[in-house]
N, C-alpha and C. Protein backbone atom coordinates (compact mmCIF):
# COMPACT_ATOMS: atom_id res chain seq x y z
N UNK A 1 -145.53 -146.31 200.08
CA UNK A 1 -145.43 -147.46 199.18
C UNK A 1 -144.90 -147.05 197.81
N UNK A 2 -144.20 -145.85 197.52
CA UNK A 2 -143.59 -145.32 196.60
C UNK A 2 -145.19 -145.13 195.17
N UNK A 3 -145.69 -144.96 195.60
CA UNK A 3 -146.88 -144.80 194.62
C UNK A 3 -147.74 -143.96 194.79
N UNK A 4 -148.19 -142.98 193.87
CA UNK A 4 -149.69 -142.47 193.82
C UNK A 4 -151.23 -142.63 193.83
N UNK A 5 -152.15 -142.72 194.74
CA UNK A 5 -153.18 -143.35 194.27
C UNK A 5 -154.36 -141.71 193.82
N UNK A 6 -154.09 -142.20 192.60
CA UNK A 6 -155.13 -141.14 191.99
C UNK A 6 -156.48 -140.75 192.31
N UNK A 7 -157.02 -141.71 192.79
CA UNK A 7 -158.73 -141.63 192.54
C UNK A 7 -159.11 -142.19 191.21
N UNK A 8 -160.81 -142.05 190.93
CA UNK A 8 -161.46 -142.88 190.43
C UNK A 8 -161.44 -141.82 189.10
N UNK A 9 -161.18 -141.30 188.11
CA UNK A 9 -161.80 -140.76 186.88
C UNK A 9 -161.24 -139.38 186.89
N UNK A 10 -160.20 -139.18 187.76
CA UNK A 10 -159.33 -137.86 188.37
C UNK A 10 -158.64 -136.77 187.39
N UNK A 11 -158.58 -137.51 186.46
CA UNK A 11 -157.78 -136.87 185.12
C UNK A 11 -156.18 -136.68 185.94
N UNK A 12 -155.81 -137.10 187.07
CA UNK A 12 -154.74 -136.50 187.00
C UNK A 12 -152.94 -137.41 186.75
N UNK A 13 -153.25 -138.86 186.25
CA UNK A 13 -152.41 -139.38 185.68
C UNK A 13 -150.87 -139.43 185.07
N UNK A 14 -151.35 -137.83 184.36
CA UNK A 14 -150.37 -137.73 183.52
C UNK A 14 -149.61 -136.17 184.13
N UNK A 15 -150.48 -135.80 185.50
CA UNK A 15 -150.13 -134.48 185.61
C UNK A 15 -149.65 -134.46 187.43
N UNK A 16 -149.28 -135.41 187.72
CA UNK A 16 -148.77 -135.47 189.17
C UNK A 16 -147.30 -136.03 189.30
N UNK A 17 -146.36 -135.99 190.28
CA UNK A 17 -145.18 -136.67 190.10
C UNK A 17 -144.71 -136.67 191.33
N UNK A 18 -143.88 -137.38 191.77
CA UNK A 18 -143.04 -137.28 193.46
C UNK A 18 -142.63 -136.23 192.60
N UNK A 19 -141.76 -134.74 193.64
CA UNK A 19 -140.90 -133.89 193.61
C UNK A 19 -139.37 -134.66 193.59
N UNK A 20 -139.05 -135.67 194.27
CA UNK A 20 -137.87 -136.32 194.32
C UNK A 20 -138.20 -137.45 194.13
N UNK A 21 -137.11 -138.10 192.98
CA UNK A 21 -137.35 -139.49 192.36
C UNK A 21 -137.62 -140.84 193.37
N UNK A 22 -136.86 -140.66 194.73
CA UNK A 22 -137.22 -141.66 195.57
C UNK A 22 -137.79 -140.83 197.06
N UNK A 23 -138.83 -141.53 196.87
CA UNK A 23 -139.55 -140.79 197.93
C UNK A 23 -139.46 -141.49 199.40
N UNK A 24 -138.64 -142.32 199.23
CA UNK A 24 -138.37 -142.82 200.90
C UNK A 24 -136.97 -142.32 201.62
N UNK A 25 -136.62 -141.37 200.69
CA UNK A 25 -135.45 -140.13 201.22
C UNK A 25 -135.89 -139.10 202.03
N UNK A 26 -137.19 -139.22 202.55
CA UNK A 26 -138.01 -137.54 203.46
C UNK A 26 -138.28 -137.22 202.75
N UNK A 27 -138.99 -137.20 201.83
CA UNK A 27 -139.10 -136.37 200.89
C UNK A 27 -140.44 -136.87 200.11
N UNK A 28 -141.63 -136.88 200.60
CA UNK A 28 -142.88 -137.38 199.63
C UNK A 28 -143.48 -136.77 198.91
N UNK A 29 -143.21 -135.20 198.72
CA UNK A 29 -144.00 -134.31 198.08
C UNK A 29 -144.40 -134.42 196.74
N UNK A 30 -145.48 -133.96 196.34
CA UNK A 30 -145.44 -134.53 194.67
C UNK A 30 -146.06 -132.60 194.45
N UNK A 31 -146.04 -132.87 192.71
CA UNK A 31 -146.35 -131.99 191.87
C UNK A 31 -147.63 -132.03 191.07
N UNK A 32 -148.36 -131.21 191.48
CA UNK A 32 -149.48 -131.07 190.56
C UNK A 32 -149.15 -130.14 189.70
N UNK A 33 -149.30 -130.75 188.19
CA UNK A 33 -148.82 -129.78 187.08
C UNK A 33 -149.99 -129.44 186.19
N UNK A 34 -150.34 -128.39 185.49
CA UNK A 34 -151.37 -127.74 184.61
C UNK A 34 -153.07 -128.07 185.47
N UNK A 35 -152.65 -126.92 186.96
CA UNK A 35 -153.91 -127.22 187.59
C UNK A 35 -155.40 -126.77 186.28
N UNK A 36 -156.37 -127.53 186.94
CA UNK A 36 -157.69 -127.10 186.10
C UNK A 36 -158.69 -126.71 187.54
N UNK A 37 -159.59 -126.51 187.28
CA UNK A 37 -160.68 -126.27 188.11
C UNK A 37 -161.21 -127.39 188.78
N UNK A 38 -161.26 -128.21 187.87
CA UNK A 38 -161.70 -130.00 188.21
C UNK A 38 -160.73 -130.38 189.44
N UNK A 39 -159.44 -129.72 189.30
CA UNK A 39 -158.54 -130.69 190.17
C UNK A 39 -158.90 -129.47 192.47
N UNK A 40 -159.88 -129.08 192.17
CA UNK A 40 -159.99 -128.41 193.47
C UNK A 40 -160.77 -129.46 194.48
N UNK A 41 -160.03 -129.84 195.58
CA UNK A 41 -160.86 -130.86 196.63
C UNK A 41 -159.80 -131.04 197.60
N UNK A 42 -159.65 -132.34 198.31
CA UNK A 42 -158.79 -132.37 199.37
C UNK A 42 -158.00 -133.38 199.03
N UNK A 43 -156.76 -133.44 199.02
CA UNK A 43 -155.81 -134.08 198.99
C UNK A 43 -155.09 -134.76 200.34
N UNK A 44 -154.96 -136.02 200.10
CA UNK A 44 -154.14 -136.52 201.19
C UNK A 44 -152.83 -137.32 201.01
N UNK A 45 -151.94 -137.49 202.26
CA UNK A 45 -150.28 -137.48 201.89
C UNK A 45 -150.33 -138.60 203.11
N UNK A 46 -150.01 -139.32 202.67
CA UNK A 46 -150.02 -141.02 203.92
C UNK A 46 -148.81 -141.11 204.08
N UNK A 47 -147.59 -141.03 205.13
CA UNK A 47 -146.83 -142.02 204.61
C UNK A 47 -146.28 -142.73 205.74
N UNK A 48 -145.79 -143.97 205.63
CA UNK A 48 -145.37 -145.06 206.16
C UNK A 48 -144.07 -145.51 206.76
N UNK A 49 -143.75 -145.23 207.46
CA UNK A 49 -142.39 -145.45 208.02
C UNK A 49 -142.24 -146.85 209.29
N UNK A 50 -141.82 -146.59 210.76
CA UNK A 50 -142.67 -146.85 211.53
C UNK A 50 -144.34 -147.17 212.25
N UNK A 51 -144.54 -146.22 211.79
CA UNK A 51 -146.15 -145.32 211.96
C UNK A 51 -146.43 -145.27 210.50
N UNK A 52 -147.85 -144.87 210.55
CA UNK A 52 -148.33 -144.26 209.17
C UNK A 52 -148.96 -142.61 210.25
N UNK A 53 -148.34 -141.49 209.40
CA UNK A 53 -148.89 -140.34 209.54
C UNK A 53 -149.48 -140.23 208.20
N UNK A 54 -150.55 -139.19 208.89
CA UNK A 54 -151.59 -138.69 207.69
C UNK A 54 -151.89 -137.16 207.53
N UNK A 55 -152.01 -136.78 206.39
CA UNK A 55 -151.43 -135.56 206.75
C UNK A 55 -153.10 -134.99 205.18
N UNK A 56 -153.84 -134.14 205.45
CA UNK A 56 -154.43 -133.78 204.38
C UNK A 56 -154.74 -131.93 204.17
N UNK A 57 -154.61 -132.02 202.66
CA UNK A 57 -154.14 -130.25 202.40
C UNK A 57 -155.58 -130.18 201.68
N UNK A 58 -156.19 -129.09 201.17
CA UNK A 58 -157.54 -128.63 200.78
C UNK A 58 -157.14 -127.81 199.49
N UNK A 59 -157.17 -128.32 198.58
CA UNK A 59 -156.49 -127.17 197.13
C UNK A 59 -157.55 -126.40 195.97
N UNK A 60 -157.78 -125.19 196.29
CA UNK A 60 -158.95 -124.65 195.83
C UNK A 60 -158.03 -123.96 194.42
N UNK A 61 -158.68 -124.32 192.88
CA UNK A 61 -158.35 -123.60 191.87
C UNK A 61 -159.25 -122.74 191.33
N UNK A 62 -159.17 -121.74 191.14
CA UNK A 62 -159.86 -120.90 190.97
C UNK A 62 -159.68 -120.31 189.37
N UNK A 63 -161.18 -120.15 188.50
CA UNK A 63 -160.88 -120.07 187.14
C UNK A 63 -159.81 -118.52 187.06
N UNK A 64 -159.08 -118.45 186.29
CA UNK A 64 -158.60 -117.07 185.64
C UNK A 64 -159.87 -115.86 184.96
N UNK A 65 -160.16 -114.92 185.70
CA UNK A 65 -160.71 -114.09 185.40
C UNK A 65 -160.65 -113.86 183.88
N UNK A 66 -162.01 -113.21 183.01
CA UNK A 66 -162.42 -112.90 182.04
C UNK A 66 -161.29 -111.77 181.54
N UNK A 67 -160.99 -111.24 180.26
CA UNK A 67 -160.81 -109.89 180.15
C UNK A 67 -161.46 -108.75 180.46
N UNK A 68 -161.16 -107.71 181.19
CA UNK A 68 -162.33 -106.86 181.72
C UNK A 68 -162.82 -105.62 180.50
N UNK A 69 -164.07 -105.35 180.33
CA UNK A 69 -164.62 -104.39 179.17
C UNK A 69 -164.57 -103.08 180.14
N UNK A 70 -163.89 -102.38 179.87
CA UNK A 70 -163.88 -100.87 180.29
C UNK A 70 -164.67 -99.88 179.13
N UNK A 71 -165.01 -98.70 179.74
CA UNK A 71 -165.46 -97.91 179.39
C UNK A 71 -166.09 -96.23 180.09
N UNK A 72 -165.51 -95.56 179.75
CA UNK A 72 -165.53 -94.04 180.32
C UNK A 72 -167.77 -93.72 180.02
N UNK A 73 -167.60 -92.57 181.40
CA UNK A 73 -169.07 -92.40 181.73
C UNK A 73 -168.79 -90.69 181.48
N UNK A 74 -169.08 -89.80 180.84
CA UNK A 74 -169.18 -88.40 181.38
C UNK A 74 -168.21 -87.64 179.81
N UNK A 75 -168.55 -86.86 179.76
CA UNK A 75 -168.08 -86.29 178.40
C UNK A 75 -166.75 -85.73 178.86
N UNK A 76 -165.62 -86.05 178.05
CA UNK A 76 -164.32 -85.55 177.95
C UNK A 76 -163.86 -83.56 177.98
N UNK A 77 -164.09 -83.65 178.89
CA UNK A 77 -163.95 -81.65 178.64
C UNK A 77 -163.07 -81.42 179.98
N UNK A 78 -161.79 -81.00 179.73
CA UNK A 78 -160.71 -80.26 180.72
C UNK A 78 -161.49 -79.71 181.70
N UNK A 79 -160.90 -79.94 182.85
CA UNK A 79 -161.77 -79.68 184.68
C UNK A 79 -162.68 -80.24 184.54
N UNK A 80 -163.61 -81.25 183.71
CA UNK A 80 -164.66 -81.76 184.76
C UNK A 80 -164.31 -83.37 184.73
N UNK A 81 -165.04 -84.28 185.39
CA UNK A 81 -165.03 -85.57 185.66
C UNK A 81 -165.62 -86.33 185.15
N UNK A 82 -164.77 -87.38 184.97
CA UNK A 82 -165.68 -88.75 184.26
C UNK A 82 -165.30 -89.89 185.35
N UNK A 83 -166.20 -90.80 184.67
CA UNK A 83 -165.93 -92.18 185.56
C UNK A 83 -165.80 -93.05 184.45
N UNK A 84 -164.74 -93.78 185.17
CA UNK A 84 -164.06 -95.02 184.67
C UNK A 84 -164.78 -96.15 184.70
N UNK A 85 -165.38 -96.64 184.10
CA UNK A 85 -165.93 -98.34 184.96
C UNK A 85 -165.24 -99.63 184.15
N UNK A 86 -165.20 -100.71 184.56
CA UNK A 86 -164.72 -101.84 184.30
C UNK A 86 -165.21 -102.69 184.76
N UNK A 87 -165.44 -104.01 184.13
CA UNK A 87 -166.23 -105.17 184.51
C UNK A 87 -165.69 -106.42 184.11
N UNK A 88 -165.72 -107.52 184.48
CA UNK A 88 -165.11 -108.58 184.36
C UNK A 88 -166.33 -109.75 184.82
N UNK A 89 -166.33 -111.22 184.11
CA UNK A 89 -166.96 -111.78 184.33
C UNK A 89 -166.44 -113.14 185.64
């Protein structure tokens, strides 16, 4: 039906688009732009020709890792060993 239906409170309004301006060319794909964490759930793609096929994808966003705090274990002296550790939240 050449339209998006967002959902209820989705935030995603201003951040979805068909990939191609007319989407009754084969072509229904849209763009999710500046994913957030909020936008992870299942998505579905209807479309209508003859038939209605239904087609649904599962889009998991995952936050961007912390900066990790490193820091050496074992005193600095030529031939012996230290350990490296690093941590990230």
């Amino acid at each position: 039906d050449h339209h998006v239906n967002y959902g209820s409170g989705s935030g995603l309004q201003d951040r979805v688009a068909f990939v191609q301006n007319d989407p009754s060319q084969y072509d229904a794909s849209i763009r999710l732009a500046d994913l957030q964490v909020s936008d992870t759930g299942t998505y579905q793609c209807r479309v209508k020709k003859n038939t209605v096929a239904v087609h649904e994808v599962i889009v998991t966003v995952q936050e961007k890792p912390a900066i990790p705090q490193c820091w050496t274990e074992g005193e600095l002296i030529v031939g012996s060993s230290i350990l490296l550790r690093c941590y990230s939240r």
